[in-house]
C-alpha atoms as a PDB file:
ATOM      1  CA  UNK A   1       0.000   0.000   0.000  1.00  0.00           C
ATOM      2  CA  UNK A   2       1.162   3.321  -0.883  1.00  0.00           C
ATOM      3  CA  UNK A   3       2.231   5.804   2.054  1.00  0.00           C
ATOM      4  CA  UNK A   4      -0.048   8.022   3.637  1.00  0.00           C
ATOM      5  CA  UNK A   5       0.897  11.150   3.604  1.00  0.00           C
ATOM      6  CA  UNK A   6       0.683  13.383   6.818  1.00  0.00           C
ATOM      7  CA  UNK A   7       0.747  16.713   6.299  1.00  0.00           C
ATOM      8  CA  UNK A   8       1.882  17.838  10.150  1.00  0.00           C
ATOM      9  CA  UNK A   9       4.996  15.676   9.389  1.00  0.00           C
ATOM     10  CA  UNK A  10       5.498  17.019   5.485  1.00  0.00           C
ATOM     11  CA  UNK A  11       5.628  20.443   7.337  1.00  0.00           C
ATOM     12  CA  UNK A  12       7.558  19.289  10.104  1.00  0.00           C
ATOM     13  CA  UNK A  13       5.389  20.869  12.811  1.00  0.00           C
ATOM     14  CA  UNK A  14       3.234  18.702  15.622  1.00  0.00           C
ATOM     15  CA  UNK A  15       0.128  18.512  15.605  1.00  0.00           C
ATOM     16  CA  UNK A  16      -0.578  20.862  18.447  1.00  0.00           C
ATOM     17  CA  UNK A  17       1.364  23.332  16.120  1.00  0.00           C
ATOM     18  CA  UNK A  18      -0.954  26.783  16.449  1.00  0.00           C
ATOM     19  CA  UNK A  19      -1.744  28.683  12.837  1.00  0.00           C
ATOM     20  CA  UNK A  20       1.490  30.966  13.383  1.00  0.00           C
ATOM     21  CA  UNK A  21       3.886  27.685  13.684  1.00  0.00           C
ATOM     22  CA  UNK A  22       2.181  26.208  10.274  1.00  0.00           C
ATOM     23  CA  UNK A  23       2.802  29.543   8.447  1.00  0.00           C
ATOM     24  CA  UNK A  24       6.665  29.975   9.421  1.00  0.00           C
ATOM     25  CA  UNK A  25       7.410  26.482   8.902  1.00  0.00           C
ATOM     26  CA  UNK A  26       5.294  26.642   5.295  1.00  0.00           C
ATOM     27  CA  UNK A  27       7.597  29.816   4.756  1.00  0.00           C
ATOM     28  CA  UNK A  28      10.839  28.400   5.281  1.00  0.00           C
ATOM     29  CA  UNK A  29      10.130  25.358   2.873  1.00  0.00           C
ATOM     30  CA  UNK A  30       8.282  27.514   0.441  1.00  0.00           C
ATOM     31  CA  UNK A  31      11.770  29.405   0.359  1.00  0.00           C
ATOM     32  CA  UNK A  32      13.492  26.554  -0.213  1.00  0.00           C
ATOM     33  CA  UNK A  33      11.716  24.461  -3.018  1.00  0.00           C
ATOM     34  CA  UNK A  34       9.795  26.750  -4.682  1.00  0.00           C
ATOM     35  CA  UNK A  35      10.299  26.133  -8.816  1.00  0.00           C
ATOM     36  CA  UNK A  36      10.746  29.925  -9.690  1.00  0.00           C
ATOM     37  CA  UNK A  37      13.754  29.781  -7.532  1.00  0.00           C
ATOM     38  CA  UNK A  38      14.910  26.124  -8.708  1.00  0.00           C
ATOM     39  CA  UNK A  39      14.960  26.118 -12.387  1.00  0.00           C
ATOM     40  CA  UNK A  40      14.284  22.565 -13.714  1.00  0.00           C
ATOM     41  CA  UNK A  41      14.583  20.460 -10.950  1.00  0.00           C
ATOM     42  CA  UNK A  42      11.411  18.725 -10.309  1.00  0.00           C
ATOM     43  CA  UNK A  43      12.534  17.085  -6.980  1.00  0.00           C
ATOM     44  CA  UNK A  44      12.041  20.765  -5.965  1.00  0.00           C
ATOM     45  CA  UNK A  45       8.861  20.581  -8.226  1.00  0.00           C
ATOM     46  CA  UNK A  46       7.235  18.129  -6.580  1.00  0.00           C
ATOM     47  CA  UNK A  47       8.452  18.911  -2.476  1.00  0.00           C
ATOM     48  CA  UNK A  48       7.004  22.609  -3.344  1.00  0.00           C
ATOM     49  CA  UNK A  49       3.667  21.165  -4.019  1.00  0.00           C
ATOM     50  CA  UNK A  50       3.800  18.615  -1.380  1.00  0.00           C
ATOM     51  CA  UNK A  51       3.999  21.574   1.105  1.00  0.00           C
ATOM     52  CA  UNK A  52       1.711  23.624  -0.860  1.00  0.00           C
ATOM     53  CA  UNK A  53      -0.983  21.426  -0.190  1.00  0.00           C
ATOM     54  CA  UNK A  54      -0.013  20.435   3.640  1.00  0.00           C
ATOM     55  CA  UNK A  55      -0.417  24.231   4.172  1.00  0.00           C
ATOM     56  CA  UNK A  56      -3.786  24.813   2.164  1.00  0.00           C
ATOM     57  CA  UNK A  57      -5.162  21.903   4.695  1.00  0.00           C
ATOM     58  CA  UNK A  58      -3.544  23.133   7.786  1.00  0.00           C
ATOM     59  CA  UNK A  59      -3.836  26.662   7.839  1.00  0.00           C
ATOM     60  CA  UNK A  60      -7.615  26.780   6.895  1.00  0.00           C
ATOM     61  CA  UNK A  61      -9.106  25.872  10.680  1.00  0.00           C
ATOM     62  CA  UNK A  62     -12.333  24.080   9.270  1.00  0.00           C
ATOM     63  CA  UNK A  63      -9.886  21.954   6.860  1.00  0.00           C
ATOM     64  CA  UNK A  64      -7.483  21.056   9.915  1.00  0.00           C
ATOM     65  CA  UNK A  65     -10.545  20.326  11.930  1.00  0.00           C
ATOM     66  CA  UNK A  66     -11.773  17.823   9.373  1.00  0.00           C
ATOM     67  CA  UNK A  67      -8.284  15.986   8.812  1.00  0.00           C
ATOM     68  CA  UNK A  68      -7.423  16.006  12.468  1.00  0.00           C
ATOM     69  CA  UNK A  69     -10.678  13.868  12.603  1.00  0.00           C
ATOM     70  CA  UNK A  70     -10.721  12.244   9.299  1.00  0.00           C
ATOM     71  CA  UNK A  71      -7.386  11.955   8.567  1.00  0.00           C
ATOM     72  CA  UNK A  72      -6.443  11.680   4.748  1.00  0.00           C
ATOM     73  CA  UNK A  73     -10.615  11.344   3.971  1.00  0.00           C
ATOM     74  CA  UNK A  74     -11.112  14.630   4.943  1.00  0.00           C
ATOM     75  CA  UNK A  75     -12.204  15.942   1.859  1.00  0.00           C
ATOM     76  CA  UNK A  76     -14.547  13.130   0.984  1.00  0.00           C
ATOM     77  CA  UNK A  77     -15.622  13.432   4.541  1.00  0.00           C
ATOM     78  CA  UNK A  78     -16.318  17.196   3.993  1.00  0.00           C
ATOM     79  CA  UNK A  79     -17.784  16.419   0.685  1.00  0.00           C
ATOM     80  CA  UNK A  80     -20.477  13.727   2.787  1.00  0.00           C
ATOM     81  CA  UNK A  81     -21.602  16.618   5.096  1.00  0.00           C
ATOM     82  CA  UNK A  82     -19.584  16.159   7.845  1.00  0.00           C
ATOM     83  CA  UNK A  83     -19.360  18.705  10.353  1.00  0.00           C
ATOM     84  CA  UNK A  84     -15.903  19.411  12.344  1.00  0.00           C
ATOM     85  CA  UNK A  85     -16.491  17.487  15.458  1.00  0.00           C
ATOM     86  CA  UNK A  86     -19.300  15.392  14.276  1.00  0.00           C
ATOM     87  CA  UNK A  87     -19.311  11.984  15.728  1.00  0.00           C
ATOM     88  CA  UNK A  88     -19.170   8.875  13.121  1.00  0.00           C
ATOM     89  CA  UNK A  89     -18.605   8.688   9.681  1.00  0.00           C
ATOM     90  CA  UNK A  90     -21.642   9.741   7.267  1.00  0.00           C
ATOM     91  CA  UNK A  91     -22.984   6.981   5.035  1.00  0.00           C
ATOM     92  CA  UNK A  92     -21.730   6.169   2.044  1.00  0.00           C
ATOM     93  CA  UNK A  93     -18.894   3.535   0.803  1.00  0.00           C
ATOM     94  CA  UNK A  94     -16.811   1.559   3.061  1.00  0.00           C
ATOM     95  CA  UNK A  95     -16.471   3.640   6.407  1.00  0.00           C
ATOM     96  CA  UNK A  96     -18.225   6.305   4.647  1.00  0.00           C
ATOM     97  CA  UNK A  97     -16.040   6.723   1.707  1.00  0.00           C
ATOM     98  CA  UNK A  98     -14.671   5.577  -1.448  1.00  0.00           C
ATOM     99  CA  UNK A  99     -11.226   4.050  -1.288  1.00  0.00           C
ATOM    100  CA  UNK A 100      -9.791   6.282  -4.223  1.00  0.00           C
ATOM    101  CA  UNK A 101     -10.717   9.824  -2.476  1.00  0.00           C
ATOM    102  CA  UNK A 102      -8.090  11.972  -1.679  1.00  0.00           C
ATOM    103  CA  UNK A 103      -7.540  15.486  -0.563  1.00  0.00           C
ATOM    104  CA  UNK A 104      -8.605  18.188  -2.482  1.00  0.00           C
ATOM    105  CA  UNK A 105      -6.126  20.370  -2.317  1.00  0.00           C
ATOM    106  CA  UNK A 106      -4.326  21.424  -5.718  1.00  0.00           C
ATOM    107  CA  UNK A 107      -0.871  22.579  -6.733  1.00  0.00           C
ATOM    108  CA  UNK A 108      -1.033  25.903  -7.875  1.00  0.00           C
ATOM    109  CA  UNK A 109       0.855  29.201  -8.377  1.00  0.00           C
ATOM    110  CA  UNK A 110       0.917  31.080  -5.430  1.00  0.00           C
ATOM    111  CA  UNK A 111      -0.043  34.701  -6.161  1.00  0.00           C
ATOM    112  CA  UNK A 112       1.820  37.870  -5.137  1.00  0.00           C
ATOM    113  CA  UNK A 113      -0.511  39.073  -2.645  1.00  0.00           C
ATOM    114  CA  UNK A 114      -0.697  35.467  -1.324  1.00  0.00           C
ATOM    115  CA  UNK A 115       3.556  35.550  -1.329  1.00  0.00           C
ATOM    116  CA  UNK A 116       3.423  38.968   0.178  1.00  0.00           C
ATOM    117  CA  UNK A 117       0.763  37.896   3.436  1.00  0.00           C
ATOM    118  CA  UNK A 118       3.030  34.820   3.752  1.00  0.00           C
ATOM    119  CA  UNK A 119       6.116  35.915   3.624  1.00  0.00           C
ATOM    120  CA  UNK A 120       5.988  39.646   4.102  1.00  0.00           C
ATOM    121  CA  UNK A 121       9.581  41.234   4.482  1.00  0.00           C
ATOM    122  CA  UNK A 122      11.142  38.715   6.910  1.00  0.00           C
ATOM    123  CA  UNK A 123      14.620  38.053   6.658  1.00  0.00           C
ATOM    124  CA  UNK A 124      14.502  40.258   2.769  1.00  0.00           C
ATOM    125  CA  UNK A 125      13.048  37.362   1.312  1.00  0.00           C
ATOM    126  CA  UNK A 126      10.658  39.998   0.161  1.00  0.00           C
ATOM    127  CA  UNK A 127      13.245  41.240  -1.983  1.00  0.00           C
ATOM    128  CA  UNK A 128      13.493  37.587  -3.949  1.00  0.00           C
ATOM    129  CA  UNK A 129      10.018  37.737  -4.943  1.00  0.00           C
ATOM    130  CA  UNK A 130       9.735  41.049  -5.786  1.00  0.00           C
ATOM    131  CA  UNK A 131      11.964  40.510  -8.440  1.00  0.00           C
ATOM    132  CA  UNK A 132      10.218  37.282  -9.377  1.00  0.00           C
ATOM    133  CA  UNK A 133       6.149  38.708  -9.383  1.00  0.00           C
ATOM    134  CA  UNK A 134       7.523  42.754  -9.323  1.00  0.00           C
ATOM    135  CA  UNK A 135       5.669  45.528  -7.138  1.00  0.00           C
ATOM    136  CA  UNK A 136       1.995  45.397  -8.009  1.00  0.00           C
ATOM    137  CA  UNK A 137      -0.135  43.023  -5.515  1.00  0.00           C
ATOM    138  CA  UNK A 138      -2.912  40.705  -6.762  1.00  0.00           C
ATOM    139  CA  UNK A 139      -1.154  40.397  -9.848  1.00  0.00           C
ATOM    140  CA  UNK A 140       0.367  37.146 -11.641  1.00  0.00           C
ATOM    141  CA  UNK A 141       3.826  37.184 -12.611  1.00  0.00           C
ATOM    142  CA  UNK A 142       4.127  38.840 -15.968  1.00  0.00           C
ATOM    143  CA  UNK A 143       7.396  38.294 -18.145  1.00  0.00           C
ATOM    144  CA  UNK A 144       7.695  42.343 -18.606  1.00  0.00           C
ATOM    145  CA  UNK A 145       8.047  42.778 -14.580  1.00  0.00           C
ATOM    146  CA  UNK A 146      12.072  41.024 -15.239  1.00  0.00           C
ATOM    147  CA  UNK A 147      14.735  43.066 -16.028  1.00  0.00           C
ATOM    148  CA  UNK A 148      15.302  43.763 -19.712  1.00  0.00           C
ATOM    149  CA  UNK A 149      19.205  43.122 -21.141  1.00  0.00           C
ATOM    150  CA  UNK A 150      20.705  42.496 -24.454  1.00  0.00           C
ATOM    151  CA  UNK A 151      23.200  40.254 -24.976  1.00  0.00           C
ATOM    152  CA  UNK A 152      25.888  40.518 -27.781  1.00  0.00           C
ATOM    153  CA  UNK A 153      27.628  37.570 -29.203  1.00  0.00           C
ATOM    154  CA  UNK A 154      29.622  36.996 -32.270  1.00  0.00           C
ATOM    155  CA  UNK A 155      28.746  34.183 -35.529  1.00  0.00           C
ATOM    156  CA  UNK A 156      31.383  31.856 -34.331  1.00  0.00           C
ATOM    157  CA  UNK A 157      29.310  31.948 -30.935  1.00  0.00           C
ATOM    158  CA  UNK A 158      25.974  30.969 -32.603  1.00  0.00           C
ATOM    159  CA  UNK A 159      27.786  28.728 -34.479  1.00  0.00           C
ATOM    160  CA  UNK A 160      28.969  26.385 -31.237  1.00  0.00           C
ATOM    161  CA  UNK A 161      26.882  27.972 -28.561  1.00  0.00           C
ATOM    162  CA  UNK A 162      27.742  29.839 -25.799  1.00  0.00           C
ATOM    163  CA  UNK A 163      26.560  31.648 -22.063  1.00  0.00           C
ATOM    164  CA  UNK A 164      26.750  34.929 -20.984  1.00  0.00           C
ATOM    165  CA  UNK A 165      26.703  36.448 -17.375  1.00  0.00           C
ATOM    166  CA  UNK A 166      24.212  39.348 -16.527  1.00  0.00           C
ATOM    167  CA  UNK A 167      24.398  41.058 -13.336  1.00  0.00           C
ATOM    168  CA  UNK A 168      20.957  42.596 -12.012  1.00  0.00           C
ATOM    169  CA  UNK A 169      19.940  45.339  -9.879  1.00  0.00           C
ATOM    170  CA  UNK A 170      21.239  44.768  -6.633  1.00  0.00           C
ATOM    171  CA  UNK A 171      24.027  42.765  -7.278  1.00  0.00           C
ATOM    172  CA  UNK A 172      22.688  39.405  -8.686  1.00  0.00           C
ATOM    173  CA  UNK A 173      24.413  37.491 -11.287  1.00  0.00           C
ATOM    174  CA  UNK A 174      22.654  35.207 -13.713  1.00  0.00           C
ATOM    175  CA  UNK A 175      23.639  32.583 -16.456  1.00  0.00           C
ATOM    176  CA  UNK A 176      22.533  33.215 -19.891  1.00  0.00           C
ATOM    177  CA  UNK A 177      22.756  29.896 -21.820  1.00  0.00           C
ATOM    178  CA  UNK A 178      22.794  30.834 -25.434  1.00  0.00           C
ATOM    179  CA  UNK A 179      22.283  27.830 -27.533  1.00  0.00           C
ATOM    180  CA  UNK A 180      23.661  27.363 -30.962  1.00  0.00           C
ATOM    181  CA  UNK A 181      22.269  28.484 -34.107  1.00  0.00           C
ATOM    182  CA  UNK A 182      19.840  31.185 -31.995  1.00  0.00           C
ATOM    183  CA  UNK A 183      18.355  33.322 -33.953  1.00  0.00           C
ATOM    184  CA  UNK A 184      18.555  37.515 -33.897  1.00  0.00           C
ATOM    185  CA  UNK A 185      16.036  38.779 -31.271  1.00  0.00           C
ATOM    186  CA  UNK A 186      15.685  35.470 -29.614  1.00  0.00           C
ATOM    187  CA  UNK A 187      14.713  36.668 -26.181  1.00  0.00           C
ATOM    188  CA  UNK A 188      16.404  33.937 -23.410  1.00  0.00           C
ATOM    189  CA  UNK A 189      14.495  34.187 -20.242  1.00  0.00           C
ATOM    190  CA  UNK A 190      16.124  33.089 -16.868  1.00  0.00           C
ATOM    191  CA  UNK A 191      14.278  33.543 -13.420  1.00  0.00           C
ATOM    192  CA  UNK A 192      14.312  37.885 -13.041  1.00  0.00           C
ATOM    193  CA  UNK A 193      15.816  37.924 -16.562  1.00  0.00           C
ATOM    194  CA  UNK A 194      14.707  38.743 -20.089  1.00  0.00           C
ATOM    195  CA  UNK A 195      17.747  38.618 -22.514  1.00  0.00           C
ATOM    196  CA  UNK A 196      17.453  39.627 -25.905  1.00  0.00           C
ATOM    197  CA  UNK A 197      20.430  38.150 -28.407  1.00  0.00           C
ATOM    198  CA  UNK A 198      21.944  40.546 -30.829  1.00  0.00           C
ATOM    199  CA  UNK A 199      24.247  39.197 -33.292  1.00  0.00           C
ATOM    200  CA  UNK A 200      27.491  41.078 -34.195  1.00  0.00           C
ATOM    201  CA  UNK A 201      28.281  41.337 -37.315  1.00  0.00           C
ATOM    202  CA  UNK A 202      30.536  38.852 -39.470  1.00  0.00           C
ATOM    203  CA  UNK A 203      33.137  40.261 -41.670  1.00  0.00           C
ATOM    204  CA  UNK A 204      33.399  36.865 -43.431  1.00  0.00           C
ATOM    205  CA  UNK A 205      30.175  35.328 -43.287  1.00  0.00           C
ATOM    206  CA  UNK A 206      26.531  36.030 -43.840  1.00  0.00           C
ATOM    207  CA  UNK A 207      24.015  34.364 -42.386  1.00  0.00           C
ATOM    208  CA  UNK A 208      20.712  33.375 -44.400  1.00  0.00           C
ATOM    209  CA  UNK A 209      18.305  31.679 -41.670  1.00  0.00           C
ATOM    210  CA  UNK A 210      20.490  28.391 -40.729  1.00  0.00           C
ATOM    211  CA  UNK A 211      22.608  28.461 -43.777  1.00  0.00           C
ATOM    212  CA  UNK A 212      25.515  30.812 -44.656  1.00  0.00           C
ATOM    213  CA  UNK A 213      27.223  32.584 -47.823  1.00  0.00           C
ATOM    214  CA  UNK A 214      31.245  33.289 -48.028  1.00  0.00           C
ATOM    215  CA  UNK A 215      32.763  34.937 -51.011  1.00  0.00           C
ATOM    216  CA  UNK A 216      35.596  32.936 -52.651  1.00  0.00           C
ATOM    217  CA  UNK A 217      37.733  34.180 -54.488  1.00  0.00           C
ATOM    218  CA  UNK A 218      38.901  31.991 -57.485  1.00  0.00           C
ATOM    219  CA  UNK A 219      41.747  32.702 -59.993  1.00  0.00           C
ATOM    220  CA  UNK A 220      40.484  32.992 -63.738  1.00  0.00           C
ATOM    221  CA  UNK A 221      42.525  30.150 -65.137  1.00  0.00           C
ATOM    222  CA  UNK A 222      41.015  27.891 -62.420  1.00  0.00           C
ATOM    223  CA  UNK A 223      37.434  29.102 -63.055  1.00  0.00           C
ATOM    224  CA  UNK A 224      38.148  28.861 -66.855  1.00  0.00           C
ATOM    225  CA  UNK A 225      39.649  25.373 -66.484  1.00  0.00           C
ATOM    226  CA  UNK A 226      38.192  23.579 -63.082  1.00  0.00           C
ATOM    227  CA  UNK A 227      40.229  22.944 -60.268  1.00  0.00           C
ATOM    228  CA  UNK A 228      40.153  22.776 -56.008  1.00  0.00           C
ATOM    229  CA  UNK A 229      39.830  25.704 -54.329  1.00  0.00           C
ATOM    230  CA  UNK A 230      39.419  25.921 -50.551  1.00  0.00           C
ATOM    231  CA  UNK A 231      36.512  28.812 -48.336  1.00  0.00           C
ATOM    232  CA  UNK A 232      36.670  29.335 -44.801  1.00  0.00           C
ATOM    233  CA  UNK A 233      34.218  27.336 -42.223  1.00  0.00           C
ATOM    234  CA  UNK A 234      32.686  28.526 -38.827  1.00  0.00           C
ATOM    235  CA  UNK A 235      33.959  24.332 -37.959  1.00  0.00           C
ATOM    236  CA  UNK A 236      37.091  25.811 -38.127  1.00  0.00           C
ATOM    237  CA  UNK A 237      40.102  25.818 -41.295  1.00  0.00           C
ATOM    238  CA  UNK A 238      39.322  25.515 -44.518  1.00  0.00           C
ATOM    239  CA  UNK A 239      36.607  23.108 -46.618  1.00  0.00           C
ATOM    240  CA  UNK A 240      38.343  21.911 -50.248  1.00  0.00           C
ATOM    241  CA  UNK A 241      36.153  21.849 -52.792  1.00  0.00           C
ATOM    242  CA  UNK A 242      36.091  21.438 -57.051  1.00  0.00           C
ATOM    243  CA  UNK A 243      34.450  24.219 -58.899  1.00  0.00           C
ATOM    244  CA  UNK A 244      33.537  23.016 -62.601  1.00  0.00           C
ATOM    245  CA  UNK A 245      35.422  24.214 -66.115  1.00  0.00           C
ATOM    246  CA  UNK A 246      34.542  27.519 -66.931  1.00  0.00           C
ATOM    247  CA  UNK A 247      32.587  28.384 -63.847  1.00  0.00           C
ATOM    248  CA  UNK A 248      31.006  32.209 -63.773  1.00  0.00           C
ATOM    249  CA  UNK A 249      31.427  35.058 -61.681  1.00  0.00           C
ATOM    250  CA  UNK A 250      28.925  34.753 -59.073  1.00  0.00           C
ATOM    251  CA  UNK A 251      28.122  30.925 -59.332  1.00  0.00           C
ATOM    252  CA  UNK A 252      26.883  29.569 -55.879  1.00  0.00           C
ATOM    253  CA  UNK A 253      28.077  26.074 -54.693  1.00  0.00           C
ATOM    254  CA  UNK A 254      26.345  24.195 -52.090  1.00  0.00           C
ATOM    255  CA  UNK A 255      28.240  22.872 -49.358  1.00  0.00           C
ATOM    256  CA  UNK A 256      25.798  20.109 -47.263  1.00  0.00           C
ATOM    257  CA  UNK A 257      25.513  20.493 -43.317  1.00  0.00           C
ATOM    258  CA  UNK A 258      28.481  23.307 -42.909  1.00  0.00           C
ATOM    259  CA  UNK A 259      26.050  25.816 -41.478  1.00  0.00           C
ATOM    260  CA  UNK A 260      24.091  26.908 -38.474  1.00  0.00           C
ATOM    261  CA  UNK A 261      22.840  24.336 -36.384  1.00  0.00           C
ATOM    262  CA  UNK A 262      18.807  23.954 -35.759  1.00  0.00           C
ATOM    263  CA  UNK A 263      18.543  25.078 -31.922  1.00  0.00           C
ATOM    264  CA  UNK A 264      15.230  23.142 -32.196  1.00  0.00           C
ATOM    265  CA  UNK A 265      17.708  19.962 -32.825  1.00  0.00           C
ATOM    266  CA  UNK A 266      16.431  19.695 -36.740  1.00  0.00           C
ATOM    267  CA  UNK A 267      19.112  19.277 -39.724  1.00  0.00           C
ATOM    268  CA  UNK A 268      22.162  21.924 -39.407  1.00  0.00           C
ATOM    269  CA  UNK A 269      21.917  24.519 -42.872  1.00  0.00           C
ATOM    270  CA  UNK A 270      24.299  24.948 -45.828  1.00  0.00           C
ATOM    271  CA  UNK A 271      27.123  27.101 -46.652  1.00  0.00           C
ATOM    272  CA  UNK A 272      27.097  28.689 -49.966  1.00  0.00           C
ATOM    273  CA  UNK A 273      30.792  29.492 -51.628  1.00  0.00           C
ATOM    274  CA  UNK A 274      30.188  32.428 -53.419  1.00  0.00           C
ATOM    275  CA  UNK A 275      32.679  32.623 -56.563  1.00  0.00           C
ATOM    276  CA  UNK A 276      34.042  36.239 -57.044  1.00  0.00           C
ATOM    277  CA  UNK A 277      36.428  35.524 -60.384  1.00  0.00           C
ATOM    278  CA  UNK A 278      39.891  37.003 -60.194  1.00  0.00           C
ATOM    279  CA  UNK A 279      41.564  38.385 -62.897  1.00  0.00           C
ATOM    280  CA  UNK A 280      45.503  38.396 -62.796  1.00  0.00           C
ATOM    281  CA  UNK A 281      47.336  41.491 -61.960  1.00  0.00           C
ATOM    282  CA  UNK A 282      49.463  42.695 -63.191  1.00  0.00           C
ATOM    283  CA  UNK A 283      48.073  40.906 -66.525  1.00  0.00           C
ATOM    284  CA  UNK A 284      51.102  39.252 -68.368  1.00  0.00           C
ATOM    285  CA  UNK A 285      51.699  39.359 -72.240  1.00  0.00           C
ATOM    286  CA  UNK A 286      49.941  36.185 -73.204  1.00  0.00           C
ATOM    287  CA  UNK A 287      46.798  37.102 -71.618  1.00  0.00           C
ATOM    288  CA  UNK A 288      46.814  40.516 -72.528  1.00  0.00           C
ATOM    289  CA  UNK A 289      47.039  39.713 -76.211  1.00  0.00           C
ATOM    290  CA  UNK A 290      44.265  36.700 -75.816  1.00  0.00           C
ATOM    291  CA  UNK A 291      42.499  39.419 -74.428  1.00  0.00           C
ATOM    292  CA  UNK A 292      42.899  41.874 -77.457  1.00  0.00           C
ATOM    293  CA  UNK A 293      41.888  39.271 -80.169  1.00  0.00           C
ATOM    294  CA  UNK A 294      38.660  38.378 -78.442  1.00  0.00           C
ATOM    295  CA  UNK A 295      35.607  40.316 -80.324  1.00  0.00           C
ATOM    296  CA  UNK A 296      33.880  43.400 -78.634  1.00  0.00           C
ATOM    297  CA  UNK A 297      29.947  43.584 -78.688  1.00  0.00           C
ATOM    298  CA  UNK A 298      28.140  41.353 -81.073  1.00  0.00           C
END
């Protein structure tokens, strides 16, 4: 059989704890688990709403009344009609209730005003929240109450991924994960935290959604006559690739999977090798004279 769970003991109080005992004791472990201030870890998750509940039973007198009487069918008891006090179990079910009835009480977002009643400004844990639900009371937490930042980072960043480190007012730092291939004006959030990524600009590349486009330049007797020629990659060195007899000025070649990654974890983009023809300088005799015997016009 599963555990019951008591909520004096989740709370750690007794049970001739009095309403101010339940409070502090639901305000130090509120302080400690709750998810705004433990970012992805659902142990925290899950303890937060464990004492969440405990508290929404204990601290309501009529709802202690009925589990200090009824135990874990409290709320089924409450549902029957029963009356703090009450002698007996009203009908209904085997000792007056349904073996799969549990409490009532839900997980939920605590509000502000809630947050502020609770916790007030006790040891400047007021402070916490209000950078978590901001100023106004009886308000939900709203993502344009965090603090507004930009962040800066360069193509090579975007290209591997990268973090950042904001400080906030009063002294708090926070960890900006920036993951690669993010897009310009991605806005990152992190608890108190709105970070909007700018991208510097490249002086080699240019981006194109997740693919990117390099300029190459290629000497005219290898574009007239094929060869290897080697562009730049955000991997790092050079790629080596064949361009094609009597490739044009301005001819795009496709180079599979050497550009941006997806962020959402799709297919990474393409690099395009722009070819910008060179044409030799100083030109030497034999070319110069090719040159003159070639017609002009039609």
């Amino acid at each position: 059989m599963a555990k019951v769970t008591d909520y004096y003991e989740v709370l750690g109080v007794p049970r001739t704890a009095t309403q101010k005992e339940i409070s502090t004791a639901f305000r130090k472990l509120a302080r400690k688990h709750h998810p705004d201030l433990n970012a992805g870890d659902k142990q925290a998750e899950a303890r937060f709403k464990e004492v969440s509940e405990a508290h929404d039973v204990l601290h309501d007198p009529k709802k202690r009344k009925l589990y200090d009487q009824f135990g874990p069918d409290w709320s089924a008891a409450r549902a029957a009609g029963a009356q703090p006090g009450s002698r007996g179990a009203p009908r209904g079910g085997a000792g007056g209730f349904g073996q799969d009835v549990g409490p009532s009480a839900q997980y939920r977002t605590v509000t502000p005003e809630e947050m502020e009643d609770l916790f007030g400004d006790q040891g400047g844990f007021g402070d916490i929240f209000g950078s978590i639900f901001g100023a106004n009371r009886g308000r939900s937490r709203q993502p344009d109450m965090d603090v507004e930042a930009p962040i800066t980072v360069s193509l090579t960043e975007v290209y591997r991924g990268t973090s950042r480190t904001v400080e906030l007012p009063g002294g708090r730092r926070v960890e900006v994960k920036v993951p690669a291939g993010v897009k310009e004006g991605t806005v990152l959030r992190v608890p108190g935290l709105r970070a909007k990524v700018q991208i510097a600009p490249d002086l080699v590349f240019t981006r194109e959604g997740k693919d990117l486009r390099v300029v190459v330049p290629v000497p005219l007797h290898v574009a007239l006559r094929g060869g290897e020629v080697s562009a730049p990659s955000l991997k790092g060195g050079q790629v080596q690739f064949k361009v094609a007899p009597e490739t044009q000025n301005g001819t795009k070649i496709r180079l599979r999977g050497l550009g941006l990654p997806d962020p959402k974890g799709g297919s990474p983009g393409d690099l395009y090798a722009e070819i910008r023809v060179q044409l030799p300088v100083p030109m030497d005799e034999r070319t110069r004279k090719w040159a003159a015997e070639q017609p002009v016009g039609e």
